[in-house]
C-alpha atoms as a PDB file:
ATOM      1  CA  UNK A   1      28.464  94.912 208.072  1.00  0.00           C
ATOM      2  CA  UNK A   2      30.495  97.329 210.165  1.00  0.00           C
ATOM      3  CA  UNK A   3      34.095  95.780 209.349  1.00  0.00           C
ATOM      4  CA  UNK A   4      32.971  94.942 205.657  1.00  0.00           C
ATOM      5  CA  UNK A   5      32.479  99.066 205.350  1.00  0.00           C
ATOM      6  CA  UNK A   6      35.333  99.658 206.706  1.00  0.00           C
ATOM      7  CA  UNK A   7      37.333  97.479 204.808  1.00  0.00           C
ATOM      8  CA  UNK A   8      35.766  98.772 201.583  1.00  0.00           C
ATOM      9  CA  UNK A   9      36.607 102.339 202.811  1.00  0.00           C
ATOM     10  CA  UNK A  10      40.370 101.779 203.174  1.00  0.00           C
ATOM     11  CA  UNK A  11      42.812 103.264 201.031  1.00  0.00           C
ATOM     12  CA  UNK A  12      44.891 100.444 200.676  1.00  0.00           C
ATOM     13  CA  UNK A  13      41.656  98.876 199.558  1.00  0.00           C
ATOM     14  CA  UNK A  14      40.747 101.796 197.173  1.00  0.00           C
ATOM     15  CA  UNK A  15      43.915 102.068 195.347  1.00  0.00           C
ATOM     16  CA  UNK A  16      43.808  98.539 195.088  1.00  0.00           C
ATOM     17  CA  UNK A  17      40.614  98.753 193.278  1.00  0.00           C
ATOM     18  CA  UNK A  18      41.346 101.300 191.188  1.00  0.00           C
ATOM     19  CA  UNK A  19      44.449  99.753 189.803  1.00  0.00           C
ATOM     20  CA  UNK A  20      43.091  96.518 188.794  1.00  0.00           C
ATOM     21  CA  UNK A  21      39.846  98.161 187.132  1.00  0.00           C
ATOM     22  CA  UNK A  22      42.011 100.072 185.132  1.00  0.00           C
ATOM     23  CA  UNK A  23      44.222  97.345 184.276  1.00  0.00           C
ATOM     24  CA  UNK A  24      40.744  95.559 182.661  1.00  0.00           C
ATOM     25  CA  UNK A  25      40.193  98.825 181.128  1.00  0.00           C
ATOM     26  CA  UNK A  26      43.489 100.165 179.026  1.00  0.00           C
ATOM     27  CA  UNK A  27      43.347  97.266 176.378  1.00  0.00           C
ATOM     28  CA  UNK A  28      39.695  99.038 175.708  1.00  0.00           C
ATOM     29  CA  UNK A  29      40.820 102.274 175.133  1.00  0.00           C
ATOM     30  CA  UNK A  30      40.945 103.821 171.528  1.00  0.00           C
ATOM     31  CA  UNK A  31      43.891 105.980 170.426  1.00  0.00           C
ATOM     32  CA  UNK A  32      41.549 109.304 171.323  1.00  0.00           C
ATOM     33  CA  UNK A  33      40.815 108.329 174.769  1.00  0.00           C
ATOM     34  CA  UNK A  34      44.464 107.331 175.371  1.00  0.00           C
ATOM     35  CA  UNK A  35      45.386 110.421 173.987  1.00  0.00           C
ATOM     36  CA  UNK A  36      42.933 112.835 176.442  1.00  0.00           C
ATOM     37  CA  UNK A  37      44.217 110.391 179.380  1.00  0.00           C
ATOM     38  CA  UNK A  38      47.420 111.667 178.808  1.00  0.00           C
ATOM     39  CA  UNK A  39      46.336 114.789 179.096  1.00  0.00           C
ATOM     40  CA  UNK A  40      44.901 114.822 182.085  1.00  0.00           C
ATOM     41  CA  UNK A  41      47.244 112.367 183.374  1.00  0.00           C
ATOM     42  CA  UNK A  42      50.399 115.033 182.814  1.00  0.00           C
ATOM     43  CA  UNK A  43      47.255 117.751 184.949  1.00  0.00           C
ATOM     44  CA  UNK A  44      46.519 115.196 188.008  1.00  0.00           C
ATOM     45  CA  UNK A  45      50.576 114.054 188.203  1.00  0.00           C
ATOM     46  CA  UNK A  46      51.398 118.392 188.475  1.00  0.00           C
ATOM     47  CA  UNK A  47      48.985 118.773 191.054  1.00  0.00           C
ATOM     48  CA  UNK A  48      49.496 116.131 193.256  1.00  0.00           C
ATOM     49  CA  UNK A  49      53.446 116.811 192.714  1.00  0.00           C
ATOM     50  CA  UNK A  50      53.534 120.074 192.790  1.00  0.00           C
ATOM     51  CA  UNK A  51      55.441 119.984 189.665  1.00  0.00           C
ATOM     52  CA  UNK A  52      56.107 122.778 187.208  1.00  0.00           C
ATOM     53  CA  UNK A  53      58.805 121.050 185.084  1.00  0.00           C
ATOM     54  CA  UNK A  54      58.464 120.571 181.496  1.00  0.00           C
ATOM     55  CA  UNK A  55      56.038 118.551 179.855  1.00  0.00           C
ATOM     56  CA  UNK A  56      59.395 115.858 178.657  1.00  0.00           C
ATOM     57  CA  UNK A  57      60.361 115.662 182.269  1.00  0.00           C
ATOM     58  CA  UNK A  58      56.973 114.578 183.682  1.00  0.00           C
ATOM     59  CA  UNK A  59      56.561 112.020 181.071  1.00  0.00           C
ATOM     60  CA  UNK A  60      60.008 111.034 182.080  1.00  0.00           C
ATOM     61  CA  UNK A  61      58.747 110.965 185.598  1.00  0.00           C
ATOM     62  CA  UNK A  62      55.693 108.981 185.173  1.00  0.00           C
ATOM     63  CA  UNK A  63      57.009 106.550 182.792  1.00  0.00           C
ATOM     64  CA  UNK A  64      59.499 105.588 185.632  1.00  0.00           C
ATOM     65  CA  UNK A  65      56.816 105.619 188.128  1.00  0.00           C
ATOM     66  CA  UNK A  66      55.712 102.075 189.308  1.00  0.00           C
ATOM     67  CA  UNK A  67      52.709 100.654 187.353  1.00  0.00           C
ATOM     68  CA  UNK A  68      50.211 100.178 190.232  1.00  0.00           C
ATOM     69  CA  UNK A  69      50.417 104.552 190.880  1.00  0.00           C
ATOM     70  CA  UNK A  70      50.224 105.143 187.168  1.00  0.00           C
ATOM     71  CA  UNK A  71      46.980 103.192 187.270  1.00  0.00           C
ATOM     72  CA  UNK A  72      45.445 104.960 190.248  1.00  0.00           C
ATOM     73  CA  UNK A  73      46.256 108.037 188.740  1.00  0.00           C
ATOM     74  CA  UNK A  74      45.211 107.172 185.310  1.00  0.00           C
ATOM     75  CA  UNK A  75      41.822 106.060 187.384  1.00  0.00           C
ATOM     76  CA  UNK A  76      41.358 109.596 188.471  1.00  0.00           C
ATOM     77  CA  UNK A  77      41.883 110.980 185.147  1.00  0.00           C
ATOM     78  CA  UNK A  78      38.976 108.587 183.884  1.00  0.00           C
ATOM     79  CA  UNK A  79      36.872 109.573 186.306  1.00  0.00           C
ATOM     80  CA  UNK A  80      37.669 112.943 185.644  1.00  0.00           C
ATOM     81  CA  UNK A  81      36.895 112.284 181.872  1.00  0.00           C
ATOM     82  CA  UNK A  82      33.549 110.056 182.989  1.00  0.00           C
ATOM     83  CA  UNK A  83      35.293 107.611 181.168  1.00  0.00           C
ATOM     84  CA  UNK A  84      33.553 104.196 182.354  1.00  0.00           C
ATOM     85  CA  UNK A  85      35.110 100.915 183.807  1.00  0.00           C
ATOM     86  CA  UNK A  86      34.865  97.705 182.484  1.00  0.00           C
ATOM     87  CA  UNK A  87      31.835  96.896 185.078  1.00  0.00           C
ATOM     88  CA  UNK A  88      28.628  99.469 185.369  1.00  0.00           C
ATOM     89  CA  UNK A  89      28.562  98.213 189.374  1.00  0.00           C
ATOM     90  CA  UNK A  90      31.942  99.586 189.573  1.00  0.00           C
ATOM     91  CA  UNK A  91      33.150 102.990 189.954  1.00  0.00           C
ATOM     92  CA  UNK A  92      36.688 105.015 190.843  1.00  0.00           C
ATOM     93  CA  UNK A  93      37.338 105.088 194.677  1.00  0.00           C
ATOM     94  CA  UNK A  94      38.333 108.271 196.416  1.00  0.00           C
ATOM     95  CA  UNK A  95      41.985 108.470 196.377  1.00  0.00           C
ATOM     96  CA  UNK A  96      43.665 111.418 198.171  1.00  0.00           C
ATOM     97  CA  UNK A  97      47.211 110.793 197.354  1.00  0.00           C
ATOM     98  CA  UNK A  98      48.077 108.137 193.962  1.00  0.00           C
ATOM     99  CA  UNK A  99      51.326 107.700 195.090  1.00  0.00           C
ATOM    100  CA  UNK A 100      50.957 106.976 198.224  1.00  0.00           C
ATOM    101  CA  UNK A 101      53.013 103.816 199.303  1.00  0.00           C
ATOM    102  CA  UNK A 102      50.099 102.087 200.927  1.00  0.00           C
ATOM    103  CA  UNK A 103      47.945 101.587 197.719  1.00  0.00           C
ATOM    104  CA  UNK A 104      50.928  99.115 196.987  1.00  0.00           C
ATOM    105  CA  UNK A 105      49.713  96.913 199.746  1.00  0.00           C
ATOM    106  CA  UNK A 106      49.743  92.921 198.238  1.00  0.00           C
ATOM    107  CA  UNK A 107      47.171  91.971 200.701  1.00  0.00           C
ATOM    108  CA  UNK A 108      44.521  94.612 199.627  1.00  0.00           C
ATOM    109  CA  UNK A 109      45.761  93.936 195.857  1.00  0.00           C
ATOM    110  CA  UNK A 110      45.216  90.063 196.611  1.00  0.00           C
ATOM    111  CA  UNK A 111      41.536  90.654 198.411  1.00  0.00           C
ATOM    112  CA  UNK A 112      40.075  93.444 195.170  1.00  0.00           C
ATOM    113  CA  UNK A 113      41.413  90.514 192.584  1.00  0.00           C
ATOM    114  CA  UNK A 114      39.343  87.643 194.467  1.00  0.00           C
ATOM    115  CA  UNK A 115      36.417  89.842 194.879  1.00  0.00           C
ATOM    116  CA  UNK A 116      36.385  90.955 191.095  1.00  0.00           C
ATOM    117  CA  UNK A 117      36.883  87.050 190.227  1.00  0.00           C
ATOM    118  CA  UNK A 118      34.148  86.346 192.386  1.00  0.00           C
ATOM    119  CA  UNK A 119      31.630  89.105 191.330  1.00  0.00           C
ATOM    120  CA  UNK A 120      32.150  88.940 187.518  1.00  0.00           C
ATOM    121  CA  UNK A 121      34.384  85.550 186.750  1.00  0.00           C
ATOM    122  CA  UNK A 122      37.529  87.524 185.878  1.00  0.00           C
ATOM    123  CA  UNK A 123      41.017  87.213 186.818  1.00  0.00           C
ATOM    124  CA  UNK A 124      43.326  90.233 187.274  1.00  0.00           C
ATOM    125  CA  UNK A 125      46.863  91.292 188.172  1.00  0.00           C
ATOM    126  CA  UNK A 126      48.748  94.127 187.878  1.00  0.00           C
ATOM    127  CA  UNK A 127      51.269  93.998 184.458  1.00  0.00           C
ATOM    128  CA  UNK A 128      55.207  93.843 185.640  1.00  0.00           C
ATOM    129  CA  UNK A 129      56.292  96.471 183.028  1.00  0.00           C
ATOM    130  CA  UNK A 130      55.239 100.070 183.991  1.00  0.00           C
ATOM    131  CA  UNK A 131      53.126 102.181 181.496  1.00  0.00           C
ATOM    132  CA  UNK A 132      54.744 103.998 178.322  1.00  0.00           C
ATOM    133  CA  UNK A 133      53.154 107.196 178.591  1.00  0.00           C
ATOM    134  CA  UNK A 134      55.409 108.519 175.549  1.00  0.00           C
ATOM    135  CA  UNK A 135      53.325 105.784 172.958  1.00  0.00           C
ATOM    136  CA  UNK A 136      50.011 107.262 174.165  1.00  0.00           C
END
C-alpha cells in the first residue's frame, strides 16, 4: 500500500488526474458555469504568473497555453467554484504549480486514463487543440 500512496500522491500523477477529469467534464458545462470558469481562470493564471497585464493579453496567453495546463488550471478554478466532476469518488488533486512541465508526463497521463477506464468503464484522452478561452 506504501508505493500505491505514493504513486497517487505524485504530481505528475495529480495533474494527470486533473486534466482528464476535466476533459469528461467541459462538454457538461452550461454557458454560466463556463462563463464564472473564465473568471476565475483569468484570477488562478495572475497568481500563479505573477501577471498584471491586461485582461486581452492573458486570454491571449492562455489560449496559447498547451491544453493539458489549461485543464489543471481550469481544475483548480472548479474546485474553487465547488463545481463537481463527472464522478462523486473523484475530487481535484493538490496542484502547486499548473504549469509545471511534469504534469505533462505521458506515463502518468497513460496510468490516470487506465485507472478511470477501469473504475467507471470510460475512455479518456486529452483533446489535440488547446482551449478557446475567448468563446467562453
Amino acid at each position: 500500500m506504501g508505493f500505491l500512496s505514493r504513486l497517487l500522491d505524485m504530481p505528475s500523477f495529480n495533474g494527470a488526474t486533473n486534466a482528464l477529469l476535466v476533459e469528461l467534464a467541459i462538454p457538461e458545462l452550461t454557458e454560466s458555469q463556463r462563463a464564472q470558469l473564465k473568471g476565475r481562470v483569468l484570477d488562478l493564471y495572475r497568481t500563479h504568473k505573477a501577471s498584471a497585464e491586461a485582461t486581452d493579453v492573458i486570454l491571449t496567453e492562455l489560449n496559447q497555453t498547451p491544453r493539458i495546463f489549461q485543464l489543471i488550471i481550469v481544475a483548480l478554478a472548479m474546485k474553487d467554484l465547488d463545481y463537481p466532476l463527472p464522478f462523486k469518488k473523484e475530487k481535484v488533486q493538490k496542484i502547486t504549480d499548473p504549469f509545471d512541465p511534469i504534469h505533462a508526463d505521458e506515463y502518468a497521463m497513460r496510468a490516470v486514463a487506465r485507472r478511470l477506464k477501469w473504475h467507471y468503464g470510460v475512455e479518456v484522452c486529452i483533446a489535440n487543440e488547446s482551449i478557446s478561452f475567448d468563446s467562453w
